[in-house]
PDB file of N, CA and C in Angstrom:
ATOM      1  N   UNK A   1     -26.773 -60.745 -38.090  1.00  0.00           N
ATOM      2  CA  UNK A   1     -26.636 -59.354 -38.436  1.00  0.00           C
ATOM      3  C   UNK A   1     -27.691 -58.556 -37.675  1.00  0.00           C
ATOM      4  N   UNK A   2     -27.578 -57.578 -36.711  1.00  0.00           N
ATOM      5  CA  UNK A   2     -28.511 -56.759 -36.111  1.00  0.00           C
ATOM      6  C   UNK A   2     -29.338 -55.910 -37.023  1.00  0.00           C
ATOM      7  N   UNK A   3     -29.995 -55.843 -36.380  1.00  0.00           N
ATOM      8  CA  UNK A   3     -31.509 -55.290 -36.986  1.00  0.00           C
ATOM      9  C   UNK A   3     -31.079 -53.915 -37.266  1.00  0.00           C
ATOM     10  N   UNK A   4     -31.897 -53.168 -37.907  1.00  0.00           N
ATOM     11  CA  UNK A   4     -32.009 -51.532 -38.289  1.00  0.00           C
ATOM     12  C   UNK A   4     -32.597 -51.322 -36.470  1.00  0.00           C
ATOM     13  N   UNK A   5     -33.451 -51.705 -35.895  1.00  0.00           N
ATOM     14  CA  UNK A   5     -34.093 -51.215 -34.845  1.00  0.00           C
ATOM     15  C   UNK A   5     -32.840 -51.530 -33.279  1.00  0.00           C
ATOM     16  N   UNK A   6     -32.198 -52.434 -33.081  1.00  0.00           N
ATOM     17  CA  UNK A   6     -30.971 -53.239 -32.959  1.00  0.00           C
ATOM     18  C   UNK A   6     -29.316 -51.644 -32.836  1.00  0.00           C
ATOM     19  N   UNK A   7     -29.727 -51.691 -34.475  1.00  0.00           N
ATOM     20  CA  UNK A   7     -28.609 -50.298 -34.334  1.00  0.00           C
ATOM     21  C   UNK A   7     -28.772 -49.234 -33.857  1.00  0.00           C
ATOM     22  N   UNK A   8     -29.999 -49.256 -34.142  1.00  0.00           N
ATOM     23  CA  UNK A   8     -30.780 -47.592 -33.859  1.00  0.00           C
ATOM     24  C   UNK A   8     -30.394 -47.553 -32.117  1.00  0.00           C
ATOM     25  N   UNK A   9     -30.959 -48.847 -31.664  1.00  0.00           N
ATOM     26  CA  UNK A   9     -30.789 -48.739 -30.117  1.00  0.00           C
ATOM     27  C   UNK A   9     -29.534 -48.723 -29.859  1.00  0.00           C
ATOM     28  N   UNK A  10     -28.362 -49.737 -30.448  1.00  0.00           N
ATOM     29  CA  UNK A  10     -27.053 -49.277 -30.047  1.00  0.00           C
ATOM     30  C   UNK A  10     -26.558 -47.659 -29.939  1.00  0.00           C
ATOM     31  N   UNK A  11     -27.020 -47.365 -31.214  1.00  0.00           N
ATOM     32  CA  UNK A  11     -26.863 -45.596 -31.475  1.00  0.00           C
ATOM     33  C   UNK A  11     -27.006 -44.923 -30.355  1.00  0.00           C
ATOM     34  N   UNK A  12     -28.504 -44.734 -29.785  1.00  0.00           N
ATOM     35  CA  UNK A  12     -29.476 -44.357 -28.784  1.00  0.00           C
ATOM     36  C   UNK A  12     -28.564 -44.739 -27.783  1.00  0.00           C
ATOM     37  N   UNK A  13     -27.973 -45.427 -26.919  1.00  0.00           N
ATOM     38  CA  UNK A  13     -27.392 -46.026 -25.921  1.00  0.00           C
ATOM     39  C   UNK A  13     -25.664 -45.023 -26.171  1.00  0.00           C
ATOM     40  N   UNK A  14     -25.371 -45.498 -27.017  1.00  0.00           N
ATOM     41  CA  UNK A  14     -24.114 -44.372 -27.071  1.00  0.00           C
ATOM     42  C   UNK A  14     -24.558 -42.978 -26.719  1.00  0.00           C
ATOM     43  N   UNK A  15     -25.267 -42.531 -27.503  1.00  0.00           N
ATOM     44  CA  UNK A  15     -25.534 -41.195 -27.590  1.00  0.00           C
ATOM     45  C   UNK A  15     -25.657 -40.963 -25.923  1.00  0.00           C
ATOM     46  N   UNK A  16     -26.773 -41.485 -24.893  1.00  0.00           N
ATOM     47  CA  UNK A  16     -27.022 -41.294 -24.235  1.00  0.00           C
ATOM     48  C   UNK A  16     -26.301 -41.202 -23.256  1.00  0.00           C
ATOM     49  N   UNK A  17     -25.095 -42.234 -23.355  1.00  0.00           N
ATOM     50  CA  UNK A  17     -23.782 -42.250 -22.555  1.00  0.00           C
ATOM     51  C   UNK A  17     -22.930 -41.095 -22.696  1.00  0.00           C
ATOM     52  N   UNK A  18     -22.737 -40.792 -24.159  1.00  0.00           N
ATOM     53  CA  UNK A  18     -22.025 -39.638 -24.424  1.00  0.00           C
ATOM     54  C   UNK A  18     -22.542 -38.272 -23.502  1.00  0.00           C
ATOM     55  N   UNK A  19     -23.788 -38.286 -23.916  1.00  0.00           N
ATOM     56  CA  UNK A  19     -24.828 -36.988 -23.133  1.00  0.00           C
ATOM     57  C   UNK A  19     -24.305 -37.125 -21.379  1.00  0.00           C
ATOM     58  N   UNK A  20     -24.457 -38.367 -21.024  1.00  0.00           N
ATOM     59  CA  UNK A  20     -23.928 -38.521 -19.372  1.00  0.00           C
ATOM     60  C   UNK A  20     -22.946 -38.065 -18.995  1.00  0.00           C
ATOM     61  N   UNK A  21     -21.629 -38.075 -19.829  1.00  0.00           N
ATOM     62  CA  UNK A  21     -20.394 -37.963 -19.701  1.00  0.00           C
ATOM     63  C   UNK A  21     -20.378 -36.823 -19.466  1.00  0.00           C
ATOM     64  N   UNK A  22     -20.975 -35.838 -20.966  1.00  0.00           N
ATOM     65  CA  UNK A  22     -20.648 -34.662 -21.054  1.00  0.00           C
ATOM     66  C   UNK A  22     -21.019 -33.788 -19.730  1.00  0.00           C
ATOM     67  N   UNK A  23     -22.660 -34.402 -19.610  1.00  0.00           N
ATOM     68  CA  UNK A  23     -23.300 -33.610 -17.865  1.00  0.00           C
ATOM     69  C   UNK A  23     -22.114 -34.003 -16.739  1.00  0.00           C
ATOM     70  N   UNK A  24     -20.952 -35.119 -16.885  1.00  0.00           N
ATOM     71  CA  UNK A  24     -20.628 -34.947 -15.698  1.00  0.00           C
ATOM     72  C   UNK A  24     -19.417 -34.171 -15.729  1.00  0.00           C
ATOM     73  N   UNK A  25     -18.903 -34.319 -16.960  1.00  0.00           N
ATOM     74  CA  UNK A  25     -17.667 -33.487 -17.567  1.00  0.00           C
ATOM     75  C   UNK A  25     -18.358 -31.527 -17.180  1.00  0.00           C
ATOM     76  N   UNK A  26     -19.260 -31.345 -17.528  1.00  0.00           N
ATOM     77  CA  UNK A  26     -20.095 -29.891 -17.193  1.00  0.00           C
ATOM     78  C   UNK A  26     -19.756 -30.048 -15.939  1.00  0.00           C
ATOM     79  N   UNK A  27     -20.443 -29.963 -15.223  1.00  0.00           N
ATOM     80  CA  UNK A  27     -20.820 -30.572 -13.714  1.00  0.00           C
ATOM     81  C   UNK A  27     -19.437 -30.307 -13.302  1.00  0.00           C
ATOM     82  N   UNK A  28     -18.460 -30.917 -13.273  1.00  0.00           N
ATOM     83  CA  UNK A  28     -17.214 -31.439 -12.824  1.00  0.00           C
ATOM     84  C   UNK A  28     -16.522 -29.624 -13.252  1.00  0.00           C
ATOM     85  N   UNK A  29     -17.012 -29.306 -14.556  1.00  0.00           N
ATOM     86  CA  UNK A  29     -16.289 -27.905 -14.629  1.00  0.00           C
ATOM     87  C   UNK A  29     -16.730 -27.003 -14.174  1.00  0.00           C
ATOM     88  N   UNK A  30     -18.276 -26.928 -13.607  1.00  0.00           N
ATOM     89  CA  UNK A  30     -18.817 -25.704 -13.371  1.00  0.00           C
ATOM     90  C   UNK A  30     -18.447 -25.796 -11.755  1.00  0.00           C
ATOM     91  N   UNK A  31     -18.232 -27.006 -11.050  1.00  0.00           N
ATOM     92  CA  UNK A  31     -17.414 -27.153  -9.990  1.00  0.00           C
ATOM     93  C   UNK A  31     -15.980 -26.698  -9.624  1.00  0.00           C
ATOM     94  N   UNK A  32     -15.103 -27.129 -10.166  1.00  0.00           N
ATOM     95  CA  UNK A  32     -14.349 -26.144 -10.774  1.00  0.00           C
ATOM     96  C   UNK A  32     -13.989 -24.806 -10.800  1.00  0.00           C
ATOM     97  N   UNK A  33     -14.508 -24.196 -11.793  1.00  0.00           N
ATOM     98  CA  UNK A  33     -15.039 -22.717 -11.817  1.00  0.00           C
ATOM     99  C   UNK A  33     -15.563 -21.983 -10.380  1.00  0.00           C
ATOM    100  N   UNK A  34     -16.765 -22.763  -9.613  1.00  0.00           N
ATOM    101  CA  UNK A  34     -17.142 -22.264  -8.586  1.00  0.00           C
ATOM    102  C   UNK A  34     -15.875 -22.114  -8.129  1.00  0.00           C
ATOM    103  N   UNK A  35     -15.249 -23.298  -7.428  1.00  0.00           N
ATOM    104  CA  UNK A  35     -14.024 -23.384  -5.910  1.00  0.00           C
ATOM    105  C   UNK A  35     -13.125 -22.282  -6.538  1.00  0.00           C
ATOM    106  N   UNK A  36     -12.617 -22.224  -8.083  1.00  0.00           N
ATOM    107  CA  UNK A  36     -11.804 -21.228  -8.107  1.00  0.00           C
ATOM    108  C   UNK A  36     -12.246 -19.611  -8.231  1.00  0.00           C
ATOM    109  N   UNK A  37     -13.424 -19.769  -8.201  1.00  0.00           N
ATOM    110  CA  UNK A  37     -14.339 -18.688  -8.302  1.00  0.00           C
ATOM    111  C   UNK A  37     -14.037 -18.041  -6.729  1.00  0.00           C
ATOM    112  N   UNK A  38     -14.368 -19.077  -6.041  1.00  0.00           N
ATOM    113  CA  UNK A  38     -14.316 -18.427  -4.305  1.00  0.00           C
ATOM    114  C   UNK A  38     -13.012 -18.273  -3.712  1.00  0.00           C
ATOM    115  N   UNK A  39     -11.960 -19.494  -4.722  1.00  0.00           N
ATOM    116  CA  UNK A  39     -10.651 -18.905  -4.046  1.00  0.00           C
ATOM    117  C   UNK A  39     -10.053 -17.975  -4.373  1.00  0.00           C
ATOM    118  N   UNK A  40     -10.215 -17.371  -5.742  1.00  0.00           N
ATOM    119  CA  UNK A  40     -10.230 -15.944  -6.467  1.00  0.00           C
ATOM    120  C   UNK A  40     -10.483 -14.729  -5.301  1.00  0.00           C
ATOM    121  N   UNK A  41     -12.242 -14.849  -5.143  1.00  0.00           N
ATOM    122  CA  UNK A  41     -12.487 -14.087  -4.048  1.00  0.00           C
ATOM    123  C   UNK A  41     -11.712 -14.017  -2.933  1.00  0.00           C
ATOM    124  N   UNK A  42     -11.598 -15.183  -2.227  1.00  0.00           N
ATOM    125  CA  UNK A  42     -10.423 -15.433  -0.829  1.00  0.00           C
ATOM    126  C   UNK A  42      -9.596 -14.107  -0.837  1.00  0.00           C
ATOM    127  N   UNK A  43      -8.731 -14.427  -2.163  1.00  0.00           N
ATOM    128  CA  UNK A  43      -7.385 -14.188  -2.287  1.00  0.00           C
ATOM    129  C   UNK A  43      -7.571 -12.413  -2.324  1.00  0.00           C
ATOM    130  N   UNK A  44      -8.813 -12.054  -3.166  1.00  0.00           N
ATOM    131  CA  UNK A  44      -8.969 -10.881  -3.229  1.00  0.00           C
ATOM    132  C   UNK A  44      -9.456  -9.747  -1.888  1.00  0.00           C
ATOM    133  N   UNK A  45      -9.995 -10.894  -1.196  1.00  0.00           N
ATOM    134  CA  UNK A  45     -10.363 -10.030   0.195  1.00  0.00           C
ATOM    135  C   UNK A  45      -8.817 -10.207   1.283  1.00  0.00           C
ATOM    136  N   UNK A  46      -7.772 -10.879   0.834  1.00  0.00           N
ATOM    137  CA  UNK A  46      -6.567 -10.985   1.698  1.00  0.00           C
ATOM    138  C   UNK A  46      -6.195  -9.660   1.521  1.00  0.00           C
ATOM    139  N   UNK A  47      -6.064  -9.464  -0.122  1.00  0.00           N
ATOM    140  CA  UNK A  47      -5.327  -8.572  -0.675  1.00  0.00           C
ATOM    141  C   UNK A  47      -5.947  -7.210   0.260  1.00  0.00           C
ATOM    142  N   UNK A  48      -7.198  -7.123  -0.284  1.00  0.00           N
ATOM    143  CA  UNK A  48      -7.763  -5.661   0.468  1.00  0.00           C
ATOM    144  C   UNK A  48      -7.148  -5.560   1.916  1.00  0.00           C
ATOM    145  N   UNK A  49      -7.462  -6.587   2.919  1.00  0.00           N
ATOM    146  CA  UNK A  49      -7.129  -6.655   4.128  1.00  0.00           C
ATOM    147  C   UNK A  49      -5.651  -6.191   4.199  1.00  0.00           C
ATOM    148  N   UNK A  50      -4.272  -7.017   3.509  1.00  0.00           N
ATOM    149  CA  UNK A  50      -3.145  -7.080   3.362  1.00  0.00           C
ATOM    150  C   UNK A  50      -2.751  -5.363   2.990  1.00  0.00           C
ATOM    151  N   UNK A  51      -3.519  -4.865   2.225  1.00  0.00           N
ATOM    152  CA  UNK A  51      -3.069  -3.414   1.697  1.00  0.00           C
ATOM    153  C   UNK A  51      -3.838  -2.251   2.664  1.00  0.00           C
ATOM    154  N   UNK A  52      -4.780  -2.708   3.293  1.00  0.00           N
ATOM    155  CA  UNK A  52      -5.507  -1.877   4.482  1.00  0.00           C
ATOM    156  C   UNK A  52      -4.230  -1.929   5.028  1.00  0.00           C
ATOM    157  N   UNK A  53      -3.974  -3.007   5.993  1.00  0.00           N
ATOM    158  CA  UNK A  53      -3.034  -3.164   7.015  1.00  0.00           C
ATOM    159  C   UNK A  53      -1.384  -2.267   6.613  1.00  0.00           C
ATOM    160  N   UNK A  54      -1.532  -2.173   5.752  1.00  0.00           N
ATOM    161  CA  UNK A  54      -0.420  -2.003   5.136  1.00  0.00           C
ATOM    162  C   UNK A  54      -0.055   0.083   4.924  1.00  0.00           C
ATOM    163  N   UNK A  55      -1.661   0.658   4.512  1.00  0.00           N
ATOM    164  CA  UNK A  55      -1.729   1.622   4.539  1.00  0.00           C
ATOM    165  C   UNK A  55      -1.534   1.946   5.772  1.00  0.00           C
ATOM    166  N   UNK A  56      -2.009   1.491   7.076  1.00  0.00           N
ATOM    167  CA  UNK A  56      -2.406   1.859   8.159  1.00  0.00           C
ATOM    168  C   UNK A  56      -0.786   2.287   8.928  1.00  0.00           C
ATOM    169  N   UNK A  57      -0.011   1.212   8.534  1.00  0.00           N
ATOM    170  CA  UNK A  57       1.121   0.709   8.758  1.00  0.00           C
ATOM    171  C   UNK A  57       2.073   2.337   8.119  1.00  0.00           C
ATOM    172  N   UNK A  58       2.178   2.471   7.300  1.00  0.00           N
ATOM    173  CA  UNK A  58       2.405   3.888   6.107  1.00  0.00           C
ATOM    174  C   UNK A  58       1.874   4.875   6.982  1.00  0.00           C
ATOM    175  N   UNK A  59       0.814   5.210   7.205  1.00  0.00           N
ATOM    176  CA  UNK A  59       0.159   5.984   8.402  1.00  0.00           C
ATOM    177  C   UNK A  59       1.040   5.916  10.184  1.00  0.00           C
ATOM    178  N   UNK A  60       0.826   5.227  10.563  1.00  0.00           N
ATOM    179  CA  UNK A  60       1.536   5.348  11.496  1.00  0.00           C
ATOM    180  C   UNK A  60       3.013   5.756  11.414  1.00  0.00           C
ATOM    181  N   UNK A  61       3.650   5.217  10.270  1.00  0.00           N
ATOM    182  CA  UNK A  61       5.252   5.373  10.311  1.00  0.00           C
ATOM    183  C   UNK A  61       5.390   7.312   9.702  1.00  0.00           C
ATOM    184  N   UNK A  62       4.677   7.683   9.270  1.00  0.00           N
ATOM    185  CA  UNK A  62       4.653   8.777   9.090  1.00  0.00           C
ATOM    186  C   UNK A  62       4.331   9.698   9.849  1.00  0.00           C
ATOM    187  N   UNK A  63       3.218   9.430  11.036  1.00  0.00           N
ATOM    188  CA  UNK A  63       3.056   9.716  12.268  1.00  0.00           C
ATOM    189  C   UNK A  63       4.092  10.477  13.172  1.00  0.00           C
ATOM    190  N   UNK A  64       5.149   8.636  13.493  1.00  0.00           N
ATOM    191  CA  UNK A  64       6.024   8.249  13.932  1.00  0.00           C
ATOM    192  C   UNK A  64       7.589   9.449  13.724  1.00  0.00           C
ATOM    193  N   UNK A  65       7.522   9.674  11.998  1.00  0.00           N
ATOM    194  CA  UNK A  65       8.468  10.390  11.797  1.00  0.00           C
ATOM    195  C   UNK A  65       8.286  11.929  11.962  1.00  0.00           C
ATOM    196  N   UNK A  66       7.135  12.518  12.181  1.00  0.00           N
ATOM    197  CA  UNK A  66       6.618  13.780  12.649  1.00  0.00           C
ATOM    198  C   UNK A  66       6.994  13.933  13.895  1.00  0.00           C
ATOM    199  N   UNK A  67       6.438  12.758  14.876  1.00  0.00           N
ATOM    200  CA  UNK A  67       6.781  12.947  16.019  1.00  0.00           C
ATOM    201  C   UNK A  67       8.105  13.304  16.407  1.00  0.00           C
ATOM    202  N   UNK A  68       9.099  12.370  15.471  1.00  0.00           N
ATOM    203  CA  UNK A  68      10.652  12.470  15.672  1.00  0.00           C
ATOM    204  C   UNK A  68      10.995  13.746  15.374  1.00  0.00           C
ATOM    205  N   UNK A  69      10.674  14.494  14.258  1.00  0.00           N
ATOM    206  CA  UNK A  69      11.000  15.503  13.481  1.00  0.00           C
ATOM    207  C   UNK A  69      10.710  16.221  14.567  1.00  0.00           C
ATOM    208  N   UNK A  70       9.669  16.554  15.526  1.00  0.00           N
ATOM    209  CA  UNK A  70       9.082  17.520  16.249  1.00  0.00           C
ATOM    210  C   UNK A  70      10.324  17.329  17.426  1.00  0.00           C
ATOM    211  N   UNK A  71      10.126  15.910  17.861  1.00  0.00           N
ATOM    212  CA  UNK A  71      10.757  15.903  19.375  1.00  0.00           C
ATOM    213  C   UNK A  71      12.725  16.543  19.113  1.00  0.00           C
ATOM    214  N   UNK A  72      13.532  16.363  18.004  1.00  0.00           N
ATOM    215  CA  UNK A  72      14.037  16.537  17.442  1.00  0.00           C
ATOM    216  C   UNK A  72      14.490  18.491  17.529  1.00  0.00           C
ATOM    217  N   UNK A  73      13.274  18.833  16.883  1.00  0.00           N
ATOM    218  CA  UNK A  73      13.427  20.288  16.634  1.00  0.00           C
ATOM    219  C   UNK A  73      13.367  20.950  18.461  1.00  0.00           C
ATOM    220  N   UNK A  74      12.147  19.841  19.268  1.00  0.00           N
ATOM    221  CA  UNK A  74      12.553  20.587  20.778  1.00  0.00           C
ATOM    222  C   UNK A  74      13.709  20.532  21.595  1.00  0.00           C
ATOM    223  N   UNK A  75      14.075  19.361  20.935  1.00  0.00           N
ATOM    224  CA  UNK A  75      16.258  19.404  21.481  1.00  0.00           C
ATOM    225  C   UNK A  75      17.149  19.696  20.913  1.00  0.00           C
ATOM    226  N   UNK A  76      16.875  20.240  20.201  1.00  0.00           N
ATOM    227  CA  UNK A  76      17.722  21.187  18.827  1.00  0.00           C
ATOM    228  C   UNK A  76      17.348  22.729  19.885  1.00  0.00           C
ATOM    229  N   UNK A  77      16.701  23.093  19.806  1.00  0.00           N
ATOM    230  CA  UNK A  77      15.552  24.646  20.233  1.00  0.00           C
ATOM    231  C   UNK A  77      16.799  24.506  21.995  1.00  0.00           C
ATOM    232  N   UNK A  78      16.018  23.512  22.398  1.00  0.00           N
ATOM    233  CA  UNK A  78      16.863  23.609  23.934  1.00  0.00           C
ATOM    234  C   UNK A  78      18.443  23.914  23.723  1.00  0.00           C
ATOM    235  N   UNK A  79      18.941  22.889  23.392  1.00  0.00           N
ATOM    236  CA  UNK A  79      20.373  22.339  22.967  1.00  0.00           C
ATOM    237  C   UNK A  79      21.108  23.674  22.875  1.00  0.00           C
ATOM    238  N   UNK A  80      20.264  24.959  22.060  1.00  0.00           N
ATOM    239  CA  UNK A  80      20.466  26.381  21.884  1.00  0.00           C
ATOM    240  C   UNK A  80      20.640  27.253  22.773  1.00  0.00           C
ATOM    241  N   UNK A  81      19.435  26.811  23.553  1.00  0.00           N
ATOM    242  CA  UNK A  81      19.310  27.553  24.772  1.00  0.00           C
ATOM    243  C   UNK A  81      20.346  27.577  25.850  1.00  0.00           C
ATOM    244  N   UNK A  82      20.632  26.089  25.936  1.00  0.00           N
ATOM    245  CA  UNK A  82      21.922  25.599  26.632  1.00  0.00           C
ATOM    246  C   UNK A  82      22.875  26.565  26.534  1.00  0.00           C
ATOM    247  N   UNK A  83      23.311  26.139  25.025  1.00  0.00           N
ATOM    248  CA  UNK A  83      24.787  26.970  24.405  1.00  0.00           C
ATOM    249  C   UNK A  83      24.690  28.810  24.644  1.00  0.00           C
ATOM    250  N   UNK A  84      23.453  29.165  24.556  1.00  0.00           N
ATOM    251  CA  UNK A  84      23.408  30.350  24.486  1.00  0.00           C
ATOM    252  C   UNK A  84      23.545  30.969  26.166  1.00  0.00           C
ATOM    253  N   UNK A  85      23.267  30.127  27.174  1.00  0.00           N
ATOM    254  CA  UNK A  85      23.501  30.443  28.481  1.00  0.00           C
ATOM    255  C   UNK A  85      24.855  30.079  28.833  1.00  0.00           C
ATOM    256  N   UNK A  86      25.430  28.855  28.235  1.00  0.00           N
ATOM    257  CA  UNK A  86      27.145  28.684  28.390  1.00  0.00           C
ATOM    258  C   UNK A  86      27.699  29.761  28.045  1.00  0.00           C
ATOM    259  N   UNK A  87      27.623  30.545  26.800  1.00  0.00           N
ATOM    260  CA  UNK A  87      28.449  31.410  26.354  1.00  0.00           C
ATOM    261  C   UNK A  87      28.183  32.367  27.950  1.00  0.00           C
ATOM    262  N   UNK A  88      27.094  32.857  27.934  1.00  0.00           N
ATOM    263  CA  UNK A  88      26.375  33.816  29.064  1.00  0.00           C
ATOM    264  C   UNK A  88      27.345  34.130  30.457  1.00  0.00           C
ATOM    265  N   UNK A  89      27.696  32.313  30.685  1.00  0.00           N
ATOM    266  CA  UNK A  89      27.816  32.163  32.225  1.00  0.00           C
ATOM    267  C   UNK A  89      29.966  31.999  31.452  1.00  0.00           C
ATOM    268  N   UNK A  90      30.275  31.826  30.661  1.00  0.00           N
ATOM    269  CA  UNK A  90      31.671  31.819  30.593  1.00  0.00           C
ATOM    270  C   UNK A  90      31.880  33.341  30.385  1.00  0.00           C
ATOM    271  N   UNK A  91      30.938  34.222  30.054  1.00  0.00           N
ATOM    272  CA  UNK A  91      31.479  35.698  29.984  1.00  0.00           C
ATOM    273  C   UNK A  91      31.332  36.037  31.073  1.00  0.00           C
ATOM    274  N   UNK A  92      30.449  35.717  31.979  1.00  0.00           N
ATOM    275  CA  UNK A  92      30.390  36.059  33.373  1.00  0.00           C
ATOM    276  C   UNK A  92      31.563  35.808  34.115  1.00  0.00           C
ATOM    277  N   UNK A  93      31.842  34.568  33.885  1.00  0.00           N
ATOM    278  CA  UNK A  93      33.234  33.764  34.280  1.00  0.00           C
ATOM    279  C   UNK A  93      34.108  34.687  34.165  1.00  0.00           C
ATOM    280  N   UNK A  94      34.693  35.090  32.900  1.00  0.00           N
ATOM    281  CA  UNK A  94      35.414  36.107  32.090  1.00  0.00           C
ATOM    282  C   UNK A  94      35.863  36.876  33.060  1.00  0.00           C
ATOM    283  N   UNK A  95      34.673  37.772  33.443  1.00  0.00           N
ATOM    284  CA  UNK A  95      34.463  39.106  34.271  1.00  0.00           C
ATOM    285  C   UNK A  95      34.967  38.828  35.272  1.00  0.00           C
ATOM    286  N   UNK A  96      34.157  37.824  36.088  1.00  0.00           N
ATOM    287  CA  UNK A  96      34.451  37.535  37.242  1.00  0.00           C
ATOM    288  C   UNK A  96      36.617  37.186  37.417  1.00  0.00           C
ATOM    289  N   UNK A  97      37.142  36.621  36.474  1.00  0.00           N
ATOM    290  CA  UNK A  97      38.189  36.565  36.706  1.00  0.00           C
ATOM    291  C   UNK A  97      38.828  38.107  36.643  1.00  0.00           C
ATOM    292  N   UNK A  98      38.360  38.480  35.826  1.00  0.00           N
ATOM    293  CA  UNK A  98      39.227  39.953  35.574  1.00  0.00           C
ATOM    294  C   UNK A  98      38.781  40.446  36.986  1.00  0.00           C
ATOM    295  N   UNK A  99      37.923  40.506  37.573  1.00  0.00           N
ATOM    296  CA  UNK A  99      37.482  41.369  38.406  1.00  0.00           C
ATOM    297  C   UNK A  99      38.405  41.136  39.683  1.00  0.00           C
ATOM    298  N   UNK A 100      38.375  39.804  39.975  1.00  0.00           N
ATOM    299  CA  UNK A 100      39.336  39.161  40.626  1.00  0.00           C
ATOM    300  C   UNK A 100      40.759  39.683  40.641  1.00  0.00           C
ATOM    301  N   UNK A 101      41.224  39.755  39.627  1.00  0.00           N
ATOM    302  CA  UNK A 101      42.518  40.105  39.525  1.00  0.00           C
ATOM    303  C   UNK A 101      43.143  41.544  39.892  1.00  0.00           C
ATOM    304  N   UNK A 102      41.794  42.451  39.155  1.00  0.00           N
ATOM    305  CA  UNK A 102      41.862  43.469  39.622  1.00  0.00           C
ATOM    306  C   UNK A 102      42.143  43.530  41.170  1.00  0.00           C
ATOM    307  N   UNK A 103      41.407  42.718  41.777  1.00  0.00           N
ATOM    308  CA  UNK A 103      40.916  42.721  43.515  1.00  0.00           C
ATOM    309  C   UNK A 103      42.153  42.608  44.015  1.00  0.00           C
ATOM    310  N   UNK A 104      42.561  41.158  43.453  1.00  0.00           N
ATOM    311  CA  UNK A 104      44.194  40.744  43.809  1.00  0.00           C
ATOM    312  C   UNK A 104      45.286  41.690  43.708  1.00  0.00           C
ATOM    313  N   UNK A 105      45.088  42.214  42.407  1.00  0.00           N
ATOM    314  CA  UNK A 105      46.291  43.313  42.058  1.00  0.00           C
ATOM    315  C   UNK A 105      46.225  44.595  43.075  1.00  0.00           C
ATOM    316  N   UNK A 106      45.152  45.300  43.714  1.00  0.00           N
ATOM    317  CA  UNK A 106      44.794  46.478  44.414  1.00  0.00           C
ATOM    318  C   UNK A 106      45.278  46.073  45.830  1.00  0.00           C
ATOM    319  N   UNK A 107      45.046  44.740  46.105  1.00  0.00           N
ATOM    320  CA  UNK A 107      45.210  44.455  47.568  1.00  0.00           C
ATOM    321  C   UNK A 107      46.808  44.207  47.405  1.00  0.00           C
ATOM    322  N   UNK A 108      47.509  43.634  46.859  1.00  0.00           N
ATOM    323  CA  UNK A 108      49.197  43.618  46.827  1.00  0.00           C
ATOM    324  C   UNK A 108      49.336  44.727  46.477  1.00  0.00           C
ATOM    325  N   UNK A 109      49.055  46.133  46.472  1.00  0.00           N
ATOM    326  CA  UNK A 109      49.912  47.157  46.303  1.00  0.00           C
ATOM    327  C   UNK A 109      49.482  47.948  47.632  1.00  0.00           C
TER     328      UNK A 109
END
């Protein structure tokens, strides 16, 4: 039958194992914690980067559609100008035929 001093040390020896475990069980979590600690971070500096890029991206395409809108309104503006000198040069036309005819009609009589 083991001693009182016998158990005590068995006790002592558990305990102490238990205590080991737990430091490596700690240990093992505060490890853990760190890596997901930094891949947390990682993920959070993608994000910033990912939504920079992204604004920038929003920025330019809005740019992009000004520019259109503008280049747009200067061939619209021309396009006018065009039409407004067609009409110009078909009334001229106009004239010019009547005038013609007149010419034609004066010279056969």
């Amino acid at each position: 039958m083991p001693t009182n001093s016998e158990n005590n040390n068995n006790h002592l020896e558990k305990i102490e194992k238990l205590i080991e475990s737990n430091a490596r069980a700690i240990e093992a979590l505060s490890n853990e914690r760190r890596a997901a600690e930094n891949e947390r971070r990682a993920a959070e500096a993608r994000l910033d980067r990912d939504r920079a890029r992204l604004y920038q991206a929003m920025a330019d395409l809005a740019t992009s559609q000004a520019s259109l809108a503008q280049a747009q309104a200067g061939y619209y503006s021309r396009l006018e100008e065009v039409d407004k000198r067609q009409d110009e040069l078909s009334r001229r036309q106009g004239e010019i035929v009547e005038i013609l005819k007149l010419l034609t009609k004066e010279r056969n009589e």
